[in-house]
Structures are given as structure tokens and as C-alpha cells.
Protein backbone atom coordinates (compact mmCIF):
# COMPACT_ATOMS: atom_id res chain seq x y z
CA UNK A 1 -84.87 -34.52 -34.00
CA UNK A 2 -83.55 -33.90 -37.67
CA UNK A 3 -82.79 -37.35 -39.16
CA UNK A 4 -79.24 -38.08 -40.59
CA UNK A 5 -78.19 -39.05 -44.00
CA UNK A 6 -77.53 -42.32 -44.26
CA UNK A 7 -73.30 -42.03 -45.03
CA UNK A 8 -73.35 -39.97 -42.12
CA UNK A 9 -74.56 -42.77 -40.05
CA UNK A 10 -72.78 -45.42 -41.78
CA UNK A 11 -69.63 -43.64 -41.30
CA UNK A 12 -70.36 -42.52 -37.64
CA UNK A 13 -71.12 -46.09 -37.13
CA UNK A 14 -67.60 -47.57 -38.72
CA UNK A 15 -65.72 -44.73 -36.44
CA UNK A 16 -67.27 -46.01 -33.33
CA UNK A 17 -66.21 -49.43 -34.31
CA UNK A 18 -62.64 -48.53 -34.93
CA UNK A 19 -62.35 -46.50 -32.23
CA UNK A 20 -63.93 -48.98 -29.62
CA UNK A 21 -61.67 -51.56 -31.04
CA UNK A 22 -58.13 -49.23 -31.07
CA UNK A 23 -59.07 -49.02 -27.28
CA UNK A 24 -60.81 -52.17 -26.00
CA UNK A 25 -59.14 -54.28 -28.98
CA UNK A 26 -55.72 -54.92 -27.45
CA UNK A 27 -57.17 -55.59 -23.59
CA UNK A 28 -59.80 -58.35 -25.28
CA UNK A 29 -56.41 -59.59 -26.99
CA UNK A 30 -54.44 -59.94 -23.80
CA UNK A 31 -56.87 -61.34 -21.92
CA UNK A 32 -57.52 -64.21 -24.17
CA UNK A 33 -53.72 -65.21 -24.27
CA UNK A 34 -54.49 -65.80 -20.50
CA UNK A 35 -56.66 -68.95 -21.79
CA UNK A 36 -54.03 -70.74 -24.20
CA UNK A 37 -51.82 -73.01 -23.21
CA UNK A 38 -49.04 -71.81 -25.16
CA UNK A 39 -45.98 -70.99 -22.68
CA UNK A 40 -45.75 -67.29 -24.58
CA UNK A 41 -48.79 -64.91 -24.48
CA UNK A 42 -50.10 -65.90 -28.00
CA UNK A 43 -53.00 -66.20 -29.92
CA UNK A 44 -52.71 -67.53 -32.75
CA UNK A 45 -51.52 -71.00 -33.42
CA UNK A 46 -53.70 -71.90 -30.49
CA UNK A 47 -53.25 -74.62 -28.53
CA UNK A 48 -55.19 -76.21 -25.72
CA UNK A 49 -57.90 -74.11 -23.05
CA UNK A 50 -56.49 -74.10 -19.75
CA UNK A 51 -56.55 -72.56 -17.00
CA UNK A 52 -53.19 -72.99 -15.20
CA UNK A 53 -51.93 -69.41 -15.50
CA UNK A 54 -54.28 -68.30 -12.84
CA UNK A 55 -52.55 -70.67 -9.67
CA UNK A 56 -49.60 -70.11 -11.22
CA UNK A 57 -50.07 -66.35 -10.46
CA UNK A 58 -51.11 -66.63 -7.40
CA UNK A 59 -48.23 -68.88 -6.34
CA UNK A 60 -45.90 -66.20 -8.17
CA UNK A 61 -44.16 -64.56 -5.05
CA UNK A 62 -42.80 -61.27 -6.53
CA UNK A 63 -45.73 -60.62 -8.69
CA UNK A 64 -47.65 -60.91 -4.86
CA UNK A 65 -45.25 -58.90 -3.18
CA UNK A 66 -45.69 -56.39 -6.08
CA UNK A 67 -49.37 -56.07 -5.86
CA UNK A 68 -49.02 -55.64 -1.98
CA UNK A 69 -46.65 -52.74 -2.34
CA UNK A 70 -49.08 -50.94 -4.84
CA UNK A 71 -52.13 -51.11 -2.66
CA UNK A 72 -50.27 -49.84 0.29
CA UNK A 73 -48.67 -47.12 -2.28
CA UNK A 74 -51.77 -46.70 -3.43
CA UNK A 75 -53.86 -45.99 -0.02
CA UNK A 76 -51.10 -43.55 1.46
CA UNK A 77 -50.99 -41.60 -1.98
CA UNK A 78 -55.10 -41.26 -1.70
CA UNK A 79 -55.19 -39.73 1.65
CA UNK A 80 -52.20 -37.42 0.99
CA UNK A 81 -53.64 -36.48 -2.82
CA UNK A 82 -57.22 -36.19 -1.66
CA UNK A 83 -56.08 -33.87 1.37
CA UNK A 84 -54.00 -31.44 -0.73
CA UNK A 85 -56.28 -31.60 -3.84
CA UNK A 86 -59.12 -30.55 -1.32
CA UNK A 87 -56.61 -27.45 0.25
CA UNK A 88 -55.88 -26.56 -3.10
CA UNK A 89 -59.59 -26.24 -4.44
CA UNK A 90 -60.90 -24.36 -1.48
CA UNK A 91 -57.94 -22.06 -1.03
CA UNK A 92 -58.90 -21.83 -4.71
CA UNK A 93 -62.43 -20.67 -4.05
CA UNK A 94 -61.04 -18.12 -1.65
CA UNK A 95 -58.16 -16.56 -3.07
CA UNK A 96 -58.17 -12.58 -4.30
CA UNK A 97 -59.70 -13.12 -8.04
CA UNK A 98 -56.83 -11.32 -9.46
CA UNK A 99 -54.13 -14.08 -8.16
CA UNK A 100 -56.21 -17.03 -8.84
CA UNK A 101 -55.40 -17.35 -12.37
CA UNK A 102 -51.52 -17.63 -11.43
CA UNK A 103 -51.90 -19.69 -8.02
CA UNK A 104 -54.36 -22.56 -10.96
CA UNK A 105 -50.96 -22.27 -12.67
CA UNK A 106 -48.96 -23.51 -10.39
CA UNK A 107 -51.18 -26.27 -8.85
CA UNK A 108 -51.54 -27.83 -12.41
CA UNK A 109 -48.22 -27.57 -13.32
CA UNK A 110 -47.08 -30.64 -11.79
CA UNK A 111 -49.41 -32.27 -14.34
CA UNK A 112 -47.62 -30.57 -17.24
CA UNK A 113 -43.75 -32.01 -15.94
CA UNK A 114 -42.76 -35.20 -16.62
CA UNK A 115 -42.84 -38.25 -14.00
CA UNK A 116 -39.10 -38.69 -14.48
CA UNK A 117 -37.91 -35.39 -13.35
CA UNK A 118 -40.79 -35.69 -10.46
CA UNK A 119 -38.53 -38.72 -9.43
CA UNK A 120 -35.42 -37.51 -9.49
CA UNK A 121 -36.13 -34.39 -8.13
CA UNK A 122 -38.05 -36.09 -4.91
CA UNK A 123 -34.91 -38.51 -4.57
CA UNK A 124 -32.39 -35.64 -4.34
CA UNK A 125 -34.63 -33.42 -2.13
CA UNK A 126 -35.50 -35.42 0.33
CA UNK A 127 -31.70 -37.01 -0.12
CA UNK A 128 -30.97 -33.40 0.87
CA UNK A 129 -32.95 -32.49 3.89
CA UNK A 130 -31.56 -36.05 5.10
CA UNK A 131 -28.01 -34.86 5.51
CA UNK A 132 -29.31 -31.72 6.19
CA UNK A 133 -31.00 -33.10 9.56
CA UNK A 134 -28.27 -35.27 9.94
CA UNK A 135 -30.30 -38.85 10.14
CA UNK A 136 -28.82 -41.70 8.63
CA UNK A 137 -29.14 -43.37 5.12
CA UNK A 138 -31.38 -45.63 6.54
CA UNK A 139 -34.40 -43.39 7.87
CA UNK A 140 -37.36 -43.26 6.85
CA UNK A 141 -37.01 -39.82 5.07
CA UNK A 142 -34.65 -42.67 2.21
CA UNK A 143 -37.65 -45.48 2.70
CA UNK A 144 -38.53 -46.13 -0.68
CA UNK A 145 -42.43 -46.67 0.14
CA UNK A 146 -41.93 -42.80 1.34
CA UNK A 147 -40.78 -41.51 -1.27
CA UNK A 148 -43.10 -42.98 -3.60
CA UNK A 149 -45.79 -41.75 -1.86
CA UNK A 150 -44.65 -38.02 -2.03
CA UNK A 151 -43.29 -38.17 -5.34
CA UNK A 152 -46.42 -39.60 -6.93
CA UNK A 153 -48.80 -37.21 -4.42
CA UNK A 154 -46.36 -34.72 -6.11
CA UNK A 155 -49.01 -34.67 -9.61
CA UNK A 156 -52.08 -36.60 -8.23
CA UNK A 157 -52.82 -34.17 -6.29
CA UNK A 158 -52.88 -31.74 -9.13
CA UNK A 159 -55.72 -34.25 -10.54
CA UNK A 160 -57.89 -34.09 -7.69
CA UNK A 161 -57.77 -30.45 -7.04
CA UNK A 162 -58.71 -30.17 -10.34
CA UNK A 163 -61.88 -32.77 -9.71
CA UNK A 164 -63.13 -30.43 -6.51
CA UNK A 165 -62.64 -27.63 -8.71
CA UNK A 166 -65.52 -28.91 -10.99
CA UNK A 167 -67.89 -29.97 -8.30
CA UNK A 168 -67.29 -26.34 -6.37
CA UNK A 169 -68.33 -24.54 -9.23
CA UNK A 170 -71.77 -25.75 -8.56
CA UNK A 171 -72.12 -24.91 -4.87
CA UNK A 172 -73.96 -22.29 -3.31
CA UNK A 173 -72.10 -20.40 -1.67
CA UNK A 174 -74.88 -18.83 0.52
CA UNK A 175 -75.77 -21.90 2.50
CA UNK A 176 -72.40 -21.28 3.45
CA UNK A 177 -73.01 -17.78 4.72
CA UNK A 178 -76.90 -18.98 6.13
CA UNK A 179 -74.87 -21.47 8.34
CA UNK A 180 -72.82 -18.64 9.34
CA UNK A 181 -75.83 -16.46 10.48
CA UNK A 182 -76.95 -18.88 12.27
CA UNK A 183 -74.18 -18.93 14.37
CA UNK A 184 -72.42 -22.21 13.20
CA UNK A 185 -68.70 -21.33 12.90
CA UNK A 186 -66.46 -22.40 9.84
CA UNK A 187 -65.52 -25.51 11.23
CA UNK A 188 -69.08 -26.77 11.48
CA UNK A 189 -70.45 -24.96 8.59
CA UNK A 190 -67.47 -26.90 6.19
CA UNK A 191 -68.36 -30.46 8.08
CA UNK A 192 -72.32 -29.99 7.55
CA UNK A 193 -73.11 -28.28 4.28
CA UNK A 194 -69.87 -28.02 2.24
CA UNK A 195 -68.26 -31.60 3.03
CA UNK A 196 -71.38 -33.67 2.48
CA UNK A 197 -71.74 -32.03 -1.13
CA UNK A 198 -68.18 -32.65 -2.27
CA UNK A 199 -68.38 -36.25 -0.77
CA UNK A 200 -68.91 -37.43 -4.62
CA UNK A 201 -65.89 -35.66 -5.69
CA UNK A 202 -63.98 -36.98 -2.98
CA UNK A 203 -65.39 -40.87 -4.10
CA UNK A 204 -64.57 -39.93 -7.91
CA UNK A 205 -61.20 -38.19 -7.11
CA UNK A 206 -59.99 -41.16 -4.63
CA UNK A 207 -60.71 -43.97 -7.46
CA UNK A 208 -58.84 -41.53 -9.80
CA UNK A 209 -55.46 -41.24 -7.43
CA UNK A 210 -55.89 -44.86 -6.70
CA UNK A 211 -55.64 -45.42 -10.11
CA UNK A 212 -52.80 -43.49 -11.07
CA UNK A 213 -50.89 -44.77 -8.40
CA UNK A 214 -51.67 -48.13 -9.49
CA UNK A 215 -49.78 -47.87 -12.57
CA UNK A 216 -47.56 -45.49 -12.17
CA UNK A 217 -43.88 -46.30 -13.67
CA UNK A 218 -41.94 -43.23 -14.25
CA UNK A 219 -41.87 -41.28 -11.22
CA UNK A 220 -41.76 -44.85 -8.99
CA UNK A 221 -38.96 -46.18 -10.85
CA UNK A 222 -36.88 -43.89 -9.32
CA UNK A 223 -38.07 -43.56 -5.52
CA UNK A 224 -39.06 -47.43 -4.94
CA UNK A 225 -35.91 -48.51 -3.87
CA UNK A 226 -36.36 -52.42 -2.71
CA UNK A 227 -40.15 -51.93 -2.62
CA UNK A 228 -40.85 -52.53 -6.35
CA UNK A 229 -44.39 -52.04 -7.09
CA UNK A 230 -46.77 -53.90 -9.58
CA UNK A 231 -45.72 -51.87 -12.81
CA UNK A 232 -41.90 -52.41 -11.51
CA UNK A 233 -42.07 -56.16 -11.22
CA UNK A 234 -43.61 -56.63 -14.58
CA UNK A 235 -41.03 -54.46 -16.38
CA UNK A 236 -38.52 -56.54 -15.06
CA UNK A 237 -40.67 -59.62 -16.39
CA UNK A 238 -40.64 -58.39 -19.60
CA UNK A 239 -37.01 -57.86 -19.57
CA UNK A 240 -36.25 -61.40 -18.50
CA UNK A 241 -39.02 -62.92 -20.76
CA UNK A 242 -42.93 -63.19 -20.08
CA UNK A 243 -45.22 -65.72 -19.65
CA UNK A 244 -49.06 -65.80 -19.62
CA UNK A 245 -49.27 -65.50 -16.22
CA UNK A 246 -49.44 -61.34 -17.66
CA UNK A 247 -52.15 -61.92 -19.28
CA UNK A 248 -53.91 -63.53 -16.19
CA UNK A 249 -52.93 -60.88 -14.56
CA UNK A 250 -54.60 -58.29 -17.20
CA UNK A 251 -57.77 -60.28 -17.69
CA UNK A 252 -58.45 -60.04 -13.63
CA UNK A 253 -57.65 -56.52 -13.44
CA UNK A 254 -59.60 -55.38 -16.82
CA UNK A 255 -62.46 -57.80 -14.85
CA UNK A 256 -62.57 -55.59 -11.91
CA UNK A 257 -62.65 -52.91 -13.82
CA UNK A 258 -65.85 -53.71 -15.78
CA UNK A 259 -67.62 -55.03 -12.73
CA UNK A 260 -66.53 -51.55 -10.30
CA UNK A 261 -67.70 -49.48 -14.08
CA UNK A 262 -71.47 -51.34 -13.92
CA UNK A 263 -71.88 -51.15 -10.36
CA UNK A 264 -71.55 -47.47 -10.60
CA UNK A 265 -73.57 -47.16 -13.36
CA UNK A 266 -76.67 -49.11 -11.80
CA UNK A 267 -76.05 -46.43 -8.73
CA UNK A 268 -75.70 -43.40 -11.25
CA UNK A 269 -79.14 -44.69 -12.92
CA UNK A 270 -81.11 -45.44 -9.44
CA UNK A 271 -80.31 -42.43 -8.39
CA UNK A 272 -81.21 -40.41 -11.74
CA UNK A 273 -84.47 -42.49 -11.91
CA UNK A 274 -85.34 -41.61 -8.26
CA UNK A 275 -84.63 -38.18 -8.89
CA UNK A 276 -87.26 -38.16 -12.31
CA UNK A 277 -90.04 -39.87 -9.67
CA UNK A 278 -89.61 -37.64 -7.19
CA UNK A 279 -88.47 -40.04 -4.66
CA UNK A 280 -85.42 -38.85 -2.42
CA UNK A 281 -81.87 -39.93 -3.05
CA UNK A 282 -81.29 -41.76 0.23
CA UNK A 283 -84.41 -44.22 -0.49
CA UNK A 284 -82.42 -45.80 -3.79
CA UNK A 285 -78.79 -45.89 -2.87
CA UNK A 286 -78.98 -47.52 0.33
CA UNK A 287 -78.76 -50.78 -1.50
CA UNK A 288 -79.78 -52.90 -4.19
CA UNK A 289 -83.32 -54.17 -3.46
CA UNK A 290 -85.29 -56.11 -5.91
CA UNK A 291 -87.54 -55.71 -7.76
CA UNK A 292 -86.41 -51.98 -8.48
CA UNK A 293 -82.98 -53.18 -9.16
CA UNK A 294 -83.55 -54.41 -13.15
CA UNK A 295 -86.72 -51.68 -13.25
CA UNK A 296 -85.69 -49.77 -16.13
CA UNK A 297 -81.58 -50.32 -15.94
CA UNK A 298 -80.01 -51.72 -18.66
CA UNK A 299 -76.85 -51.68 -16.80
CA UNK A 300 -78.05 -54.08 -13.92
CA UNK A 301 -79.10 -56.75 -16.52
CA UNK A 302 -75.59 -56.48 -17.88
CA UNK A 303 -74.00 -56.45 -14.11
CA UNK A 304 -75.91 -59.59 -13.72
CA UNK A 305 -75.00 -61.22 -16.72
CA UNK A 306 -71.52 -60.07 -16.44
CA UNK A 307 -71.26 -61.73 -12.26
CA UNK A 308 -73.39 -64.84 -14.08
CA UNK A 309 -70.64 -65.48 -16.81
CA UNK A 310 -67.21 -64.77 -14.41
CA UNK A 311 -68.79 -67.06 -12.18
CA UNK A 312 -69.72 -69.87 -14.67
CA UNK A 313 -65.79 -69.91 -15.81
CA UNK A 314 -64.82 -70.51 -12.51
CA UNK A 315 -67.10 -73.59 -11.97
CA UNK A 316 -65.95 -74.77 -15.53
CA UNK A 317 -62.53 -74.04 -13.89
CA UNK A 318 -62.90 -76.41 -11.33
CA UNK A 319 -63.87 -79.17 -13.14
CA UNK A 320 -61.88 -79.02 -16.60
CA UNK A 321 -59.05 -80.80 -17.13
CA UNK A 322 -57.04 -79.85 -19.84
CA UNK A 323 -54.51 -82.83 -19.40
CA UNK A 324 -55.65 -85.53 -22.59
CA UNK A 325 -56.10 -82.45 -24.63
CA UNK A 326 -52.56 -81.26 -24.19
CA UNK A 327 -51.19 -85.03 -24.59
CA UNK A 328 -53.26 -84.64 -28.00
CA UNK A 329 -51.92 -81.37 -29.29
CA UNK A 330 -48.64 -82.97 -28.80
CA UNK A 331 -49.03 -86.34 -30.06
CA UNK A 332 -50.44 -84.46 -33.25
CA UNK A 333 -47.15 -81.54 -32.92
CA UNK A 334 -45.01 -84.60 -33.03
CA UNK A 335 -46.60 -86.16 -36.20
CA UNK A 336 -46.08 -83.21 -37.64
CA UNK A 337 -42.63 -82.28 -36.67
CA UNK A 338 -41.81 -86.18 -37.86
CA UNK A 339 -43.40 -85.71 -41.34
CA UNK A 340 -40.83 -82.82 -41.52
CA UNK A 341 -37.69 -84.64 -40.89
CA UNK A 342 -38.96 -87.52 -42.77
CA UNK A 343 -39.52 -85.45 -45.88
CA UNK A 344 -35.96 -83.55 -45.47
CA UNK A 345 -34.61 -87.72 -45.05
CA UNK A 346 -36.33 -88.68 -47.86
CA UNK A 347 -35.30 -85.54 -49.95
CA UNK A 348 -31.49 -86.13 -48.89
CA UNK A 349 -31.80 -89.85 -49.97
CA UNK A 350 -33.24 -89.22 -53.41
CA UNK A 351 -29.77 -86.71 -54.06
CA UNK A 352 -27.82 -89.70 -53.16
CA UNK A 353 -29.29 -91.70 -55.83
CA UNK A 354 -29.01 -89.04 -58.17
CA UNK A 355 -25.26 -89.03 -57.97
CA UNK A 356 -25.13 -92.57 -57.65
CA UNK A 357 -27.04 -93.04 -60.89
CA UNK A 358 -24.96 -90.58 -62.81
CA UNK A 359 -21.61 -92.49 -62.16
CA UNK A 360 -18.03 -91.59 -61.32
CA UNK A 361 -16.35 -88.82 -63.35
CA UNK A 362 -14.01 -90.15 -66.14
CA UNK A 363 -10.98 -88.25 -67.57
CA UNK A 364 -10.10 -88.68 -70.82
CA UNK A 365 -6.26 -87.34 -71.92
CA UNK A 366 -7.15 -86.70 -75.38
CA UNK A 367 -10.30 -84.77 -74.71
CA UNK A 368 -8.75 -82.38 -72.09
CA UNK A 369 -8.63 -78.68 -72.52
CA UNK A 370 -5.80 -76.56 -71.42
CA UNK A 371 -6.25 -76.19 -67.81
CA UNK A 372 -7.09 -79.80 -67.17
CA UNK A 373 -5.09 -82.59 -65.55
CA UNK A 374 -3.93 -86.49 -67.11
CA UNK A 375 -4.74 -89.37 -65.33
CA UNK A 376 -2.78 -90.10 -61.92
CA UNK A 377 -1.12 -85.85 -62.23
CA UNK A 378 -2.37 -83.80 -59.91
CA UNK A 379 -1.14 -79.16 -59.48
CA UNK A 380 1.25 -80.47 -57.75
CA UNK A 381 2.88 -83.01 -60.35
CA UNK A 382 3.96 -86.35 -59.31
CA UNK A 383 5.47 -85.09 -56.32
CA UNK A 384 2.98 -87.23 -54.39
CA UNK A 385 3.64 -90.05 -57.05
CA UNK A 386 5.52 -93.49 -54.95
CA UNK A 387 9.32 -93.95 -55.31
CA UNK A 388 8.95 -90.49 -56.71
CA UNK A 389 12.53 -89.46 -54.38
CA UNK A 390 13.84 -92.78 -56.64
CA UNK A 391 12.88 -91.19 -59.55
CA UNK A 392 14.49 -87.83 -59.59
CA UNK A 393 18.00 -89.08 -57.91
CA UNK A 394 18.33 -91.69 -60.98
CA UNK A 395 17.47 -88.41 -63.39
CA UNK A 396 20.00 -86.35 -61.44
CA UNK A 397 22.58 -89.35 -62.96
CA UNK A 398 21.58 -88.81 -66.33
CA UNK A 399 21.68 -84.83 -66.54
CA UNK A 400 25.15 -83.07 -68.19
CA UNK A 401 27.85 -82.12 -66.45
CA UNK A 402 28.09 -78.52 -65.53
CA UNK A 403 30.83 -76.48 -67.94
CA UNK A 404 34.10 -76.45 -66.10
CA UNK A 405 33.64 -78.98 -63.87
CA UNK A 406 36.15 -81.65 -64.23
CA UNK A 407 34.49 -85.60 -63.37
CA UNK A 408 34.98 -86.55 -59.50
CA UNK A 409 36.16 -82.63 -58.45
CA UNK A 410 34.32 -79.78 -57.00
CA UNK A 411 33.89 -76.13 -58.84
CA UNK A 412 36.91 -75.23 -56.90
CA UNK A 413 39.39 -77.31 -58.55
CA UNK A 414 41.01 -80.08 -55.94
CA UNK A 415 41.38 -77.43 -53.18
CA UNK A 416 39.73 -80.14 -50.83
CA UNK A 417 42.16 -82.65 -51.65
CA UNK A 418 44.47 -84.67 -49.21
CA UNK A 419 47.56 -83.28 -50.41
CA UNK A 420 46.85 -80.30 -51.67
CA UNK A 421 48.30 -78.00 -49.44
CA UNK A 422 51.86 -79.68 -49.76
CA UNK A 423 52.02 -79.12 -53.90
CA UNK A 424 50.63 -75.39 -53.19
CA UNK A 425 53.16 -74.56 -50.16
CA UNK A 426 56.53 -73.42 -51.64
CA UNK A 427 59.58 -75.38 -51.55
């Protein structure tokens, strides 16, 4: 083996880590929030260790009634997917040569199409043959578990065809025809040779439409109807405003995960161990046995120390109480948030004294510039001054008489007077 430079190792080394943590990074993240007492998924400030998002999740009706709809999504769309993902492989194996290249075309194309147009489309068909058969618009041709089930079969099924495909390439096709000379027919000859050797890729393509089913959004968003699965009832979560219970949510399923990913790892080692001894298959995966279980498998130590740690937080579980710790972090929130308003108190105070200390404004007459007032004048004048109305009818006295305006008479001579009319009239 030819020995790498060392900046080829360093930097393979620094790609790993960045590209372990871009995927594994924001799942450790989330699982962690699950742990913090804080009533939004957070981190960082941290508060207090609890563990009160797990009841509450379990208590959580929708988020229940989610999870039930998904598993019985889920099982439906295996059997349907695995079925036609088998057809599809074998008719695959059979086909003329010339027409397989366009009939792999159109198996994987549902994979190529997006989920929303899968759901849509699936709605309006099967909205179609509906009236078309003339049932009503409650049958189970418009039940939303249904139609979830064939829309998402719609492109799983493309997945597992595609997972037979890979494990048929491999067969020998002349135990086939050796069954047949013996005089089994098809039937048997499929159920006895050919079925138990795809049994793998019926285990690996089942966990794989399982999985897609699981969290499937687009193409269920559309066809679920009242039966909103998992994925559905957290996006409506999120739009209403989360809560750790998520994140208790992630950390169990990202648990499961790991534990399902070791146990099939110790299998995938027993058996390639048995196969380097010379020992038959069936002898190592009929169980784990000791002492062969930990005999040279890394992965069982870490399955055991994996069960050995999720079982040691649920003991601690039991028996924490995270109650004085809380009634700490708040005390000591409180103290804080105090300080604060004392400090913008005390800050408000000490501008009081300021203006206190630096006196009342004084206006000086002599001193004022142009656009300033005297004492006791406001814009305004004294219009606002007392006995002001006083004032201005005793200067009305004292101004001149108009020009032409004779004392005690009006500007139109004495047309208003008594006896006017009688001098004017003619005699």
C-alpha cells in the first residue's frame, strides 16, 4: 500500500470532519434542544436539564394520531412498492433486449417528476374514475389514506425496482433453467431458487419504501385529506409555533435509527466473518449468541454501548428532578432582569438631578436677539394676557375718528334717524 503525503491526509482528514458534521451536525443539534428546558428549541443560553418534553409528546394527541397514520401509510405503501418494484425488475430481466432500454425509462421516470405534480395528478385521476363509476364523494376511491398510498407507491416503486435490479444482475440464471429440467414449473422454480436469493433485496428495498413514506411531504400534502400524516402535523406545528417537544421527537427517531444501522451491521459482519471461516450462513444469523457476538465486531461493542447509554438516561430519567434547578435559573433570571430596571431607574433619576441642578431658564429683555420673546409675551401677544378684552375696548376710545365721520352718526349720514324720512319726503 503506497503511503500518502502527509497534506493529503491532513486534508482528507479535515474533509471527513466537515462533511460528517454538514450531515450529522444539525441532527446532534436538534436532539440536544430536546434536553433544555427552554420553551423554544434552543441551545444556547441554556437553561435547566429536563426531561419533560418526552411525556409531553406522548400526551400530544395529533402528533400520536400523526405517527399512527404514517405507519399505516407506511405498511400499505411497502406491500404495494415492493410488489410492483419486483414486476418491474423481472419483467425487466425478461423483456426483448432491444426495448429494455426504453421500458428502464419509463419505470424510473417517476423518480425524475416532482412529488407535487405526483399529487395532483393522483387527486384528479382517481377524482375522475370516481364520477366516472358514478360512486359518491365519499368512497373509498376519495379516502385520503388511499390516495396516499397510490400516489406515494406512484415513485417508490421506481426505487425498489431499481434495488432488485442490482441484486438480479448477480443471479444465475441457469439454476433457473436446472429447476426447469427437472421438471419444476415457473411457479415453483421462482418460490425456491429465485425468491430466496432476492429475499435481501426485498429486506433492503422494504426499509427503503418505509422510509420514504415516512417522510414524505410533497406528494401527501395533497392526497391526505383529514388523515394528516407525521410530516403534515409538524408543518402545521411549525406554522403555529414549535416547541421542543420536535426535538424529542427527532432525538427518538435519529435513536432508532442508529440502533436499526448497528444491528445490521453486527448481522452484515457475522455473516462476512462466517463466510471467511468457512462456516455456513444459517449457523451465525440465527441469533446473537455469546461469546461470538463481540468476537471480532467492532460494531457489537458499539451496539452495546449505544443500548447501555439510552438505557442509563432513562433510569437518570426516572429519578431527576429538575424542579429546584428551574426555581434557581429563575430566581437568578429575576436578579438579573431587576439589576436592569434598577440601572435604567437609577439612570432616569440622575437626569432629573441634572436639570434640577442647572436651574430654571431666565430671560433677560436686554440680552434677547431678534426672534426672542420679553417677559410675560408669548407668538401670540398678550392675547392670553387678563382683562386683556378691557384693554383693547378702552384703546378703541382713544383711537381718531375716521375722516368724514361726523361724532355720534354713522358713515351714512343720519339715514337711521327717527325723523329722517319726514325732512327727505317732499312737501
Amino acid at each position: 500500500m503506497i503511503k500518502q503525503p502527509l497534506y493529503i491526509r491532513i486534508g482528507l482528514a479535515l474533509y471527513l470532519i466537515m462533511f460528517f458534521t454538514y450531515l450529522i451536525g444539525p441532527l446532534i443539534l436538534m436532539s440536544i434542544t430536546a434536553f433544555n428546558s427552554a420553551s423554544f428549541p434552543q441551545i444556547t443560553p441554556w437553561e435547566v436539564l429536563t426531561f419533560e418534553w418526552f411525556p409531553k409528546l406522548f400526551s400530544d394527541d395529533r402528533i400520536l394520531r400523526g405517527l399512527k397514520y404514517s405507519l399505516f401509510v407506511g405498511f400499505f405503501t411497502v406491500i404495494l412498492s415492493v410488489s410492483m418494484g419486483l414486476a418491474g425488475a423481472l419483467i425487466l430481466t425478461q423483456i426483448w433486449p432491444k426495448l429494455r432500454s426504453t421500458y428502464y425509462t419509463l419505470i424510473i421516470a417517476p423518480i425524475l417528476v416532482p412529488g407535487v405534480v405526483i399529487g395532483i395528478s393522483t387527486l384528479v385521476f382517481w377524482a375522475e374514475i370516481n364520477r366516472i363509476l358514478g360512486f359518491s364523494a365519499d368512497s373509498f376511491l376519495q379516502n385520503g389514506i388511499f390516495l396516499t398510498v397510490l400516489g406515494q407507491s406512484t415513485f417508490i416503486a421506481s426505487y425498489c425496482m431499481l434495488v432488485f435490479v442490482a441484486r438480479l444482475q448477480r443471479y444465475d440464471t441457469g439454476l433457473t433453467e436446472a429447476a426447469l429440467d427437472l421438471g419444476a414449473s415457473h411457479l415453483q422454480a421462482f418460490r425456491k431458487i429465485q425468491l430466496p436469493f432476492l429475499m435481501p433485496a426485498m429486506a433492503s428495498s422494504g426499509v427503503l419504501a418505509f422510509l420514504a413514506s415516512f417522510e414524505n411531504y410533497n406528494t401527501t400534502i395533497f392526497t391526505h385529506q383529514k388523515f394528516a400524516t407525521l410530516t403534515i402535523v409538524l408543518s402545521q406545528k411549525v406554522r403555529l409555533g414549535i416547541d421542543p417537544t420536535i426535538s424529542a421527537l427527532a432525538f427518538i427517531i435519529v435513536c432508532l435509527t442508529v440502533l436499526g444501522a448497528l444491528i445490521h451491521e453486527v448481522r452484515s459482519r457475522r455473516v462476512v466473518l462466517a463466510l471467511a471461516n468457512g462456516a455456513p450462513v444459517g449457523a451465525v444469523t440465527s441469533g446473537f449468541k455469546a461469546p461470538s457476538f463481540f468476537a471480532g465486531n467492532p460494531a457489537a461493542y458499539m451496539l452495546a454501548a449505544f443500548v447501555a447509554i439510552f438505557v442509563a438516561i432513562i433510569a437518570f430519567a426516572q429519578v431527576y428532578n429538575p424542579e429546584p434547578a428551574k426555581k434557581a435559573y429563575t430566581a437568578q433570571k429575576r436578579a438579573i432582569q431587576q439589576k436592569a430596571i434598577d440601572a435604567i431607574q437609577q439612570k432616569a433619576r440622575d437626569k432629573i438631578r441634572e436639570r434640577q441642578m442647572k436651574g430654571p431658564k431666565v430671560f433677560d429683555s436686554k440680552k434677547k436677539d431678534s426672534g426672542s420673546q420679553s417677559p410675560g409675551q408669548t407668538n401670540f401677544g398678550n392675547v392670553f394676557k387678563p382683562n386683556n378684552l378691557e384693554d383693547a375696548a378702552g384703546s378703541k376710545k382713544k383711537e381718531e375718528k375716521p375722516v368724514g365721520v361726523n361724532p355720534g352718526k354713522g358713515a351714512f349720514g343720519n339715514i337711521w334717524k327717527s325723523d329722517s324720512l319726514n325732512k327727505v319726503a317732499p312737501k
